[in-house]
PDB file of N, CA and C in Angstrom:
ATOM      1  N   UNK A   1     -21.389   4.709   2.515  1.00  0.00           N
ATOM      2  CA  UNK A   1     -19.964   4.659   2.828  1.00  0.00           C
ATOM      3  C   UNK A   1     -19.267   5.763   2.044  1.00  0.00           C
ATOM      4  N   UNK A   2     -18.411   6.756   2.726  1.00  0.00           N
ATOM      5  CA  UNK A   2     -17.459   7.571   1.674  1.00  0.00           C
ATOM      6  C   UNK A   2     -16.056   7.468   1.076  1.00  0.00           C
ATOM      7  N   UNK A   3     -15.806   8.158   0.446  1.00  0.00           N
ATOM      8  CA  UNK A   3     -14.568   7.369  -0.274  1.00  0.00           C
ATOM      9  C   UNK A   3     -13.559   8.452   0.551  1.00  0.00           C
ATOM     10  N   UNK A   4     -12.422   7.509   1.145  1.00  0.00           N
ATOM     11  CA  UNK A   4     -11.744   8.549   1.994  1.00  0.00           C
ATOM     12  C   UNK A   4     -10.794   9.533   0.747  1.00  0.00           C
ATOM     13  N   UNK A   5     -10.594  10.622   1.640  1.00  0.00           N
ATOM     14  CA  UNK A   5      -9.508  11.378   0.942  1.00  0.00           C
ATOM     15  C   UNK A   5      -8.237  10.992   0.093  1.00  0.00           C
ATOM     16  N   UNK A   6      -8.172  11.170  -0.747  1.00  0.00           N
ATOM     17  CA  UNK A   6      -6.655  10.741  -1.674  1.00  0.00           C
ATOM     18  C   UNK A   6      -5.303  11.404  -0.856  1.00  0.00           C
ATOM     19  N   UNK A   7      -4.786  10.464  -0.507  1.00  0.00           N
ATOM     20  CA  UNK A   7      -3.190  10.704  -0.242  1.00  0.00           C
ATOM     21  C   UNK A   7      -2.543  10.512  -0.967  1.00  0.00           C
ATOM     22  N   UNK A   8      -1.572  11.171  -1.542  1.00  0.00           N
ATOM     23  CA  UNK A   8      -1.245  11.187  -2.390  1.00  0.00           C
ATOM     24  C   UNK A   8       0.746  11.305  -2.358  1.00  0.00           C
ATOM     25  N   UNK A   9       1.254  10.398  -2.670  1.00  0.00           N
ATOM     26  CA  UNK A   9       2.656  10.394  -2.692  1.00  0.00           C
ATOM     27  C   UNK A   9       3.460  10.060  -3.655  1.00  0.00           C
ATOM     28  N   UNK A  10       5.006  10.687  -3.835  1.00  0.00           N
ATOM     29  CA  UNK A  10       5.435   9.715  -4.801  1.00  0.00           C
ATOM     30  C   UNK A  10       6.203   8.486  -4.924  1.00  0.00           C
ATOM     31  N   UNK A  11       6.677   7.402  -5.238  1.00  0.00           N
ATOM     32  CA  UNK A  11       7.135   6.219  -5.362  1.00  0.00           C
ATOM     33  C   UNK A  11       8.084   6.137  -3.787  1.00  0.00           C
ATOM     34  N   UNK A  12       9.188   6.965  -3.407  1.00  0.00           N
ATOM     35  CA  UNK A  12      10.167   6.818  -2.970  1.00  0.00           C
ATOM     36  C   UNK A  12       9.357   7.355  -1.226  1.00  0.00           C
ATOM     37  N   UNK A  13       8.160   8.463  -1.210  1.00  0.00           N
ATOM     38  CA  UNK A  13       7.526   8.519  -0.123  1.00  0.00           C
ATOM     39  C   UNK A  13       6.585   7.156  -0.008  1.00  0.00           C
ATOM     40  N   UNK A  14       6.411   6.786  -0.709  1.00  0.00           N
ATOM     41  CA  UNK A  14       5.251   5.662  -0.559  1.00  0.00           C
ATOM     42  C   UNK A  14       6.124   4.381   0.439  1.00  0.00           C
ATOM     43  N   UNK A  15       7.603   4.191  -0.456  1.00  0.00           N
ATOM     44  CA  UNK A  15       8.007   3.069   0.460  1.00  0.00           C
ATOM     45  C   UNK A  15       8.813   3.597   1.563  1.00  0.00           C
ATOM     46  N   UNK A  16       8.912   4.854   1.784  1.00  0.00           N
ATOM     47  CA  UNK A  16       9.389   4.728   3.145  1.00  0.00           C
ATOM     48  C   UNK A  16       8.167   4.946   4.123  1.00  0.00           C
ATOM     49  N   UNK A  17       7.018   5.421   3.367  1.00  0.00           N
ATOM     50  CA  UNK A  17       5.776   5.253   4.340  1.00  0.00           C
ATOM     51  C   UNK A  17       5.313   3.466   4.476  1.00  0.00           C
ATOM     52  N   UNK A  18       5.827   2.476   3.810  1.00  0.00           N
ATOM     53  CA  UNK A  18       5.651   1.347   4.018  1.00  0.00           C
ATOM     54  C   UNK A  18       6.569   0.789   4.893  1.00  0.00           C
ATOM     55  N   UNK A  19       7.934   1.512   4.948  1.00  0.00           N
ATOM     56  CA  UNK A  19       8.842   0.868   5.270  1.00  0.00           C
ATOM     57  C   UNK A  19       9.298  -0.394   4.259  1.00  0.00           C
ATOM     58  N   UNK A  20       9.516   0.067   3.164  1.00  0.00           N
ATOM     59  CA  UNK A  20      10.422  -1.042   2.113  1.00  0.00           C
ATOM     60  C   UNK A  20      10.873  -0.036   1.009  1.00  0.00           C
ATOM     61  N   UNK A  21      11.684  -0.233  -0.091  1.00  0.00           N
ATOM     62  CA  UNK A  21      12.261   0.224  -0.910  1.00  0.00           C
ATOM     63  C   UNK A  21      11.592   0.791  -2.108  1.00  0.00           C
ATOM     64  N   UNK A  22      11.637   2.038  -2.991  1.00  0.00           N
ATOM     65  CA  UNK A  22      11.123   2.201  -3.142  1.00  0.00           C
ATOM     66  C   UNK A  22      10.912   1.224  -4.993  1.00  0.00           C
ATOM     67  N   UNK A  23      11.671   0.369  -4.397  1.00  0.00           N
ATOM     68  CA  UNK A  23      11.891  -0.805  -6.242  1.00  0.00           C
ATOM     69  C   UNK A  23      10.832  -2.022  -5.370  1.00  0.00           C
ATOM     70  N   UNK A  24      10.542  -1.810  -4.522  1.00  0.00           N
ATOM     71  CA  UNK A  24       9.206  -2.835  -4.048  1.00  0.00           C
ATOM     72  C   UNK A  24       8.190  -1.943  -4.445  1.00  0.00           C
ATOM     73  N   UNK A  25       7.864  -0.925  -4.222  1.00  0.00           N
ATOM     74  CA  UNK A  25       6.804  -0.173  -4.425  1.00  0.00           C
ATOM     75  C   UNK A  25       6.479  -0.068  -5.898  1.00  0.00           C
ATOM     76  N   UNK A  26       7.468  -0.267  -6.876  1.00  0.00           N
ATOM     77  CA  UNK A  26       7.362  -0.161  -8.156  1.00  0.00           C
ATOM     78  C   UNK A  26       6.893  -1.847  -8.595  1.00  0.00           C
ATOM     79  N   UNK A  27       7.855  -2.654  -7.988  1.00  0.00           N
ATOM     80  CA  UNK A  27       7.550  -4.167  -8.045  1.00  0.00           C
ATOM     81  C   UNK A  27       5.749  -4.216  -7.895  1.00  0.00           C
ATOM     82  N   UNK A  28       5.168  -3.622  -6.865  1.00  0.00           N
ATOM     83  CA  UNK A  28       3.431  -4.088  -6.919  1.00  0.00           C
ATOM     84  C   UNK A  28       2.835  -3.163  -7.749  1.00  0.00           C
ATOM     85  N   UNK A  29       3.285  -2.113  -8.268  1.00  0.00           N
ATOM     86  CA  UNK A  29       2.762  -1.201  -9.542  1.00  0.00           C
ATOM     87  C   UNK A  29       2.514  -1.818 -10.202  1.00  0.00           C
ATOM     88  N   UNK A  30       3.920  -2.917 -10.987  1.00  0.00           N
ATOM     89  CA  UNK A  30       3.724  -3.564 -12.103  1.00  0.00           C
ATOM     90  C   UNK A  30       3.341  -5.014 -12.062  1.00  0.00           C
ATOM     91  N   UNK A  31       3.008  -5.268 -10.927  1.00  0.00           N
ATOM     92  CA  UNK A  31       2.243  -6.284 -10.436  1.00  0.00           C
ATOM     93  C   UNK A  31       0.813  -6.670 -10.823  1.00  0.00           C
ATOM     94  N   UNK A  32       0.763  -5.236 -10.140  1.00  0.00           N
ATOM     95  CA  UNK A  32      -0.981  -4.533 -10.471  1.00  0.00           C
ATOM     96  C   UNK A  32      -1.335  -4.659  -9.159  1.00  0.00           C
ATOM     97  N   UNK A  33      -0.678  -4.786  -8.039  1.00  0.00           N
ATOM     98  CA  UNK A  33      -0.995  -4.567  -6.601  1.00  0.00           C
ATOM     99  C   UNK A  33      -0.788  -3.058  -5.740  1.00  0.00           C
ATOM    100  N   UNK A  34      -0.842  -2.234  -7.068  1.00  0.00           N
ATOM    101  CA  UNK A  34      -1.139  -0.741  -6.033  1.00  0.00           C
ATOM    102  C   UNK A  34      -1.186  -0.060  -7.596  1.00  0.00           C
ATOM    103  N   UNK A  35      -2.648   0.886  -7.627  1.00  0.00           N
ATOM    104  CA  UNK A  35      -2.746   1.784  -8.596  1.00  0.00           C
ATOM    105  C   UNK A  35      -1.745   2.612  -8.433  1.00  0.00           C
ATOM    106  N   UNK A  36      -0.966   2.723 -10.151  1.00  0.00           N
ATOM    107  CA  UNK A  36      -0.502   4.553  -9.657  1.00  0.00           C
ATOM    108  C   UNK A  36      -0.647   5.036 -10.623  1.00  0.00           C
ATOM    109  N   UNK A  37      -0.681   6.503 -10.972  1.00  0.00           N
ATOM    110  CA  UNK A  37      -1.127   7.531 -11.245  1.00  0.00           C
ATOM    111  C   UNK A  37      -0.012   8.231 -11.913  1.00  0.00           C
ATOM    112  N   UNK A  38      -0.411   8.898 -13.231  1.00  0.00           N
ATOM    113  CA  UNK A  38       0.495  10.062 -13.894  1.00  0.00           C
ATOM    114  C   UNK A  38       0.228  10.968 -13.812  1.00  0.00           C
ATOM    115  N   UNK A  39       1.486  12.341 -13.614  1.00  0.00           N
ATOM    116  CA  UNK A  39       0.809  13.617 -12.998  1.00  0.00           C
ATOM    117  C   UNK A  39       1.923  14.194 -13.741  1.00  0.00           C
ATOM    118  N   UNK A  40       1.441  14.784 -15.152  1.00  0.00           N
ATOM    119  CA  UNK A  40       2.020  15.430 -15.759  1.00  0.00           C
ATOM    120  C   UNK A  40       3.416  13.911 -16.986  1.00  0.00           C
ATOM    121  N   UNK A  41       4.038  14.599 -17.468  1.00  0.00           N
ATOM    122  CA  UNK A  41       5.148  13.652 -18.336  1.00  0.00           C
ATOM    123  C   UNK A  41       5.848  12.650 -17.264  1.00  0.00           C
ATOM    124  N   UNK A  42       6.357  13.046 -16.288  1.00  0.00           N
ATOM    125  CA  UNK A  42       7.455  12.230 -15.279  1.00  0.00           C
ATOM    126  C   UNK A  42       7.115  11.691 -13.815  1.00  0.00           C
ATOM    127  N   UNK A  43       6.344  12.227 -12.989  1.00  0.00           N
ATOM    128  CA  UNK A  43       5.782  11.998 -12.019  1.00  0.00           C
ATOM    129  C   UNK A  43       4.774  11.268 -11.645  1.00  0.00           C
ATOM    130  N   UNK A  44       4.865  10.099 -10.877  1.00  0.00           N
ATOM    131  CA  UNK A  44       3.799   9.047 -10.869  1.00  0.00           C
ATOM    132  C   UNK A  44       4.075   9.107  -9.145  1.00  0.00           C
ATOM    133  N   UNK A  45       2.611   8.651  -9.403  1.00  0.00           N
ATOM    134  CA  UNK A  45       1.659   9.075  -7.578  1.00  0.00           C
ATOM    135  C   UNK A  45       1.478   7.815  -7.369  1.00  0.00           C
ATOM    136  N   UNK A  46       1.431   7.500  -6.247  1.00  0.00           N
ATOM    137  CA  UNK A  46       0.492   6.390  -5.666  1.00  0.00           C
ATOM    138  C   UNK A  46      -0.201   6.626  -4.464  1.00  0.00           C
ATOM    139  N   UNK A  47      -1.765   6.543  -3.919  1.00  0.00           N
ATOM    140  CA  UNK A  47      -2.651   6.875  -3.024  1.00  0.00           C
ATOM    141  C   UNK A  47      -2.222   5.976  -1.748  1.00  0.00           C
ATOM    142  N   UNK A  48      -1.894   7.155  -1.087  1.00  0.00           N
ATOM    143  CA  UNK A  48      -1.495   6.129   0.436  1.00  0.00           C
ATOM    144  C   UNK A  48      -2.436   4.863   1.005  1.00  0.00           C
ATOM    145  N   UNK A  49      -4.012   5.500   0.537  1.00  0.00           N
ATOM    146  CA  UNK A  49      -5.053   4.651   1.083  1.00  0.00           C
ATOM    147  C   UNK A  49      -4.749   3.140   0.330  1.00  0.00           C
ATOM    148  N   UNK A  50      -4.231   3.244  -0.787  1.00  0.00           N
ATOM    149  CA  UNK A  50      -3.942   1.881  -1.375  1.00  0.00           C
ATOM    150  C   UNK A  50      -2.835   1.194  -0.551  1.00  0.00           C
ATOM    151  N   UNK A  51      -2.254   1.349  -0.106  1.00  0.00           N
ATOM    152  CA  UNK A  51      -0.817   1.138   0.472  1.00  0.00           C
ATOM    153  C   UNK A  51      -1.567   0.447   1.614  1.00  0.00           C
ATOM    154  N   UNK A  52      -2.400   0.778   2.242  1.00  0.00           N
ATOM    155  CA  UNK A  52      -2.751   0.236   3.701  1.00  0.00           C
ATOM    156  C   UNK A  52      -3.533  -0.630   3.326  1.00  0.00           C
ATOM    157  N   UNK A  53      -4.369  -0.861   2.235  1.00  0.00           N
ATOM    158  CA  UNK A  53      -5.081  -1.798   1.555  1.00  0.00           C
ATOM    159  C   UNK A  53      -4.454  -3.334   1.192  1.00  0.00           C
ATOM    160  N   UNK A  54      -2.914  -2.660   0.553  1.00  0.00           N
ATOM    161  CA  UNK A  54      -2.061  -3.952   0.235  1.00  0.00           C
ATOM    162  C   UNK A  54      -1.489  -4.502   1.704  1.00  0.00           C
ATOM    163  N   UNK A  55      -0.994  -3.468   2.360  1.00  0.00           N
ATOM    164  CA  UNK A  55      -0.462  -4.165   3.520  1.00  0.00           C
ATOM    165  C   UNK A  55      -1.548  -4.480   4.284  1.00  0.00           C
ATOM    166  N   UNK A  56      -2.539  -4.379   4.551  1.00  0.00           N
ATOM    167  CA  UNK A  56      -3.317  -5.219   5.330  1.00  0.00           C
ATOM    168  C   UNK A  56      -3.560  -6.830   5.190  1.00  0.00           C
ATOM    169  N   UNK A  57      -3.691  -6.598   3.798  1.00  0.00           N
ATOM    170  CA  UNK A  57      -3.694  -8.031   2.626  1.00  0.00           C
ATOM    171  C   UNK A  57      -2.886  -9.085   3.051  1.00  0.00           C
ATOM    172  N   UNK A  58      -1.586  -8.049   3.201  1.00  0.00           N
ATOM    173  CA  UNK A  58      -0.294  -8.793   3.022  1.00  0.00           C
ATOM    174  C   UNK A  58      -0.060  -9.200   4.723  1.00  0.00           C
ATOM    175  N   UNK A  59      -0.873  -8.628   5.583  1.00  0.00           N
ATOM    176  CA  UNK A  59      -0.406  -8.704   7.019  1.00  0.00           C
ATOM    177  C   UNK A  59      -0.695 -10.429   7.879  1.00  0.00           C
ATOM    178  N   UNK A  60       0.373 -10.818   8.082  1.00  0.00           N
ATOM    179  CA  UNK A  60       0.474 -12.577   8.478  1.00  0.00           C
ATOM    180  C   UNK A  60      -0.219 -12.296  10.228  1.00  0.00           C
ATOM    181  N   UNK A  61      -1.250 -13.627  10.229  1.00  0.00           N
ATOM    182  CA  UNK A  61      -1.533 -13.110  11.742  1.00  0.00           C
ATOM    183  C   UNK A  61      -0.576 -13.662  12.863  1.00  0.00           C
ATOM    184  N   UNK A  62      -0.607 -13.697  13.877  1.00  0.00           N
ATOM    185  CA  UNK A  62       0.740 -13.858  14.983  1.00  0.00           C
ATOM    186  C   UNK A  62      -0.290 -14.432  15.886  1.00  0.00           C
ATOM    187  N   UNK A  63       0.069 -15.279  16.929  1.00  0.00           N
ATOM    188  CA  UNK A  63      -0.318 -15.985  17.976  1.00  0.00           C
ATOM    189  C   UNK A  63      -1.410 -15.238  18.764  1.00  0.00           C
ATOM    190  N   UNK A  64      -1.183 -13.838  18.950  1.00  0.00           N
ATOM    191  CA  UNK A  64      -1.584 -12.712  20.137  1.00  0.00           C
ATOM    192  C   UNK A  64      -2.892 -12.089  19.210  1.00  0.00           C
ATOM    193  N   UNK A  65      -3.034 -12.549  17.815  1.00  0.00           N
ATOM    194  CA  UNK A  65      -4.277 -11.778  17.299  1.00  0.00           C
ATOM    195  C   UNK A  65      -5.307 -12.594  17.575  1.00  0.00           C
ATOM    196  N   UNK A  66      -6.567 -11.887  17.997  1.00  0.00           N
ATOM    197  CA  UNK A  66      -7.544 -11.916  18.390  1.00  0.00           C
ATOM    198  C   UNK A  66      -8.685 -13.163  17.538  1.00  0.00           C
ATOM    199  N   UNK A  67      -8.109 -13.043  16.566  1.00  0.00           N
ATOM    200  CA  UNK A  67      -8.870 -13.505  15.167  1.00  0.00           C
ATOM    201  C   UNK A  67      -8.527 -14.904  15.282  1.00  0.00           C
ATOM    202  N   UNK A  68      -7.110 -14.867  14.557  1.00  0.00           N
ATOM    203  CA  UNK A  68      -6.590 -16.164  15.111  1.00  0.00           C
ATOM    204  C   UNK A  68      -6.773 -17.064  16.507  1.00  0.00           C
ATOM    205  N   UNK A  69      -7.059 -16.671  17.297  1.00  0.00           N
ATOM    206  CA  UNK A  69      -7.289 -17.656  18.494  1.00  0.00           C
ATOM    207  C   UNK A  69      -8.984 -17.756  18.464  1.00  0.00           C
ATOM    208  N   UNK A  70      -9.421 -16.744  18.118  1.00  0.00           N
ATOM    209  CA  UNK A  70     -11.053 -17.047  18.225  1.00  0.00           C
ATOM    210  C   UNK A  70     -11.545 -18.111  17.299  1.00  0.00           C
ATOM    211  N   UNK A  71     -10.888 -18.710  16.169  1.00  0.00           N
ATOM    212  CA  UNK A  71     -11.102 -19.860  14.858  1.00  0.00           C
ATOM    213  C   UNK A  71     -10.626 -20.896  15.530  1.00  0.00           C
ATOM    214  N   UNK A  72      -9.851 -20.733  17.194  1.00  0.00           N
ATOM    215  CA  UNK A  72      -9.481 -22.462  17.812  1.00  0.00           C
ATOM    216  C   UNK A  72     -10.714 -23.198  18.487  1.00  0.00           C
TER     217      UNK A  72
END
């Protein structure tokens, strides 16, 4: 298996690539629900690939998923 490419963003791209704020994105930093990264004195990264990791986690299933009806 390979380790995909690092995407790499900072706090305020991360949550509008989530679509939420970017004081949620800091909220699962200090959670410990998304690594992030220091890049230099002031700038902190977080890897997009983590982001799709948490939201998958976080994703509720709905009537129409596949998954869910196959466990009836």
């Amino acid at each position: 298996m390979s380790i995909p490419d690092r995407r790499w963003a900072s706090v305020n791209e991360a949550g509008e690539y989530a679509g939420c704020s970017h004081k949620t994105i800091r909220n699962f930093i200090a959670r410990g629900l998304v690594p992030a990264y220091r890049f230099g004195t002031k700038a902190i990264r977080v890897d997009l690939n983590d982001i799709d990791i948490l939201l998958e986690l976080e994703r509720i299933p709905t009537a129409g998923d596949a998954s869910s009806v196959a466990g009836q």
